[in-house]
Protein backbone atom coordinates (compact mmCIF):
# COMPACT_ATOMS: atom_id res chain seq x y z
CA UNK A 1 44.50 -41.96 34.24
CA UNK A 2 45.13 -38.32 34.97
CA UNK A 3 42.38 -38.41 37.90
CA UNK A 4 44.53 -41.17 39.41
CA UNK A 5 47.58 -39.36 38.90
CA UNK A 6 46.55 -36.35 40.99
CA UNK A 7 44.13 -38.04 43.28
CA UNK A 8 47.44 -39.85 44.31
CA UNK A 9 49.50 -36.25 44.45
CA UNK A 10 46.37 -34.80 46.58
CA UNK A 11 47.32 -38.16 49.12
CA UNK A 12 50.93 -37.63 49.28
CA UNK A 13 50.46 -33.87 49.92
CA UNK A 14 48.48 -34.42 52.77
CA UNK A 15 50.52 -37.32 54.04
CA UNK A 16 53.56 -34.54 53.98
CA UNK A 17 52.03 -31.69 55.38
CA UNK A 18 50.65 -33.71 58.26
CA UNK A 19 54.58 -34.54 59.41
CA UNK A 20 56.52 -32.30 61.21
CA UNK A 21 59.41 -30.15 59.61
CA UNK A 22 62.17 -32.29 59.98
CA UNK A 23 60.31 -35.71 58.08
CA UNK A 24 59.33 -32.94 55.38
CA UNK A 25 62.88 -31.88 54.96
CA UNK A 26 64.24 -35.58 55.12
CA UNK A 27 61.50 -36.06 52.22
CA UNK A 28 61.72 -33.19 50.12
CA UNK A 29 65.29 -32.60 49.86
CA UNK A 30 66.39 -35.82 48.01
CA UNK A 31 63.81 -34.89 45.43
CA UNK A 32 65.14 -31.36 45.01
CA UNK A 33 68.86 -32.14 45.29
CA UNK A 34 68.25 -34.69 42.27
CA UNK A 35 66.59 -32.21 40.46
CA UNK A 36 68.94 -29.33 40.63
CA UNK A 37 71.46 -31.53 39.97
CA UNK A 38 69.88 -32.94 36.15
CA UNK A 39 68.92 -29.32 35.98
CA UNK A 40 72.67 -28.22 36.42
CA UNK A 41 73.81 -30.81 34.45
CA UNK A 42 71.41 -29.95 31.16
CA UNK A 43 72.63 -26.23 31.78
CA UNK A 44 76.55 -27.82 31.58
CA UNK A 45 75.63 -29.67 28.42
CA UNK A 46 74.08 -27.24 26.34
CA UNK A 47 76.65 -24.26 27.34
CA UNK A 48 79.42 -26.57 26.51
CA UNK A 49 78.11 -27.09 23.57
CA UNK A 50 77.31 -23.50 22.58
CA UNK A 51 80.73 -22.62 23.34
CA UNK A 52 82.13 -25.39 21.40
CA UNK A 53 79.82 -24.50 18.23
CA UNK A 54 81.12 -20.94 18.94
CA UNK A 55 84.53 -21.28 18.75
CA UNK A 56 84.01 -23.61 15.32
CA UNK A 57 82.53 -20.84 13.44
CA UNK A 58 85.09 -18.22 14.85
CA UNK A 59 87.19 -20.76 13.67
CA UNK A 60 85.46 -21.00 9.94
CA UNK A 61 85.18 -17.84 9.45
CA UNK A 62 88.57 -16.88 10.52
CA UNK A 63 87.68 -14.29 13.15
CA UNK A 64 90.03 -13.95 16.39
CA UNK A 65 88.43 -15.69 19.43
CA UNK A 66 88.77 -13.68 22.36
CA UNK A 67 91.70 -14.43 25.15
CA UNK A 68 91.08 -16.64 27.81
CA UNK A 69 91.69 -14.82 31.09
């Protein structure tokens, strides 16, 4: 399965390099948008979190959160 996998890559790697720059861009760019945006919004999800879990224990253990500028 993983020979099919990357015989299939090696295709669509050639296909792309053989267009010109703008088709790549057109091509690539939808892929990389999408994944800097899940990346971005993982990043979000876990820092929110963090801070929330943060502030509980300040909160627990009664120590003074800092101010918000």
């Amino acid at each position: 399965m993983m020979t099919g996998i990357l015989s299939w890559w090696d295709g669509v790697e050639l296909w792309l390099t053989g267009r010109g720059f703008v088709l790549q861009v057109i091509v690539v760019m939808p892929v990389v948008l999408a994944l800097a945006y899940g990346l971005a919004v993982a990043v979000d999800g876990l820092l929110g979190r963090g801070i929330t879990a943060r502030r509980r224990l300040a909160q627990r253990f009664g120590r003074r959160e800092e101010k918000e500028l």
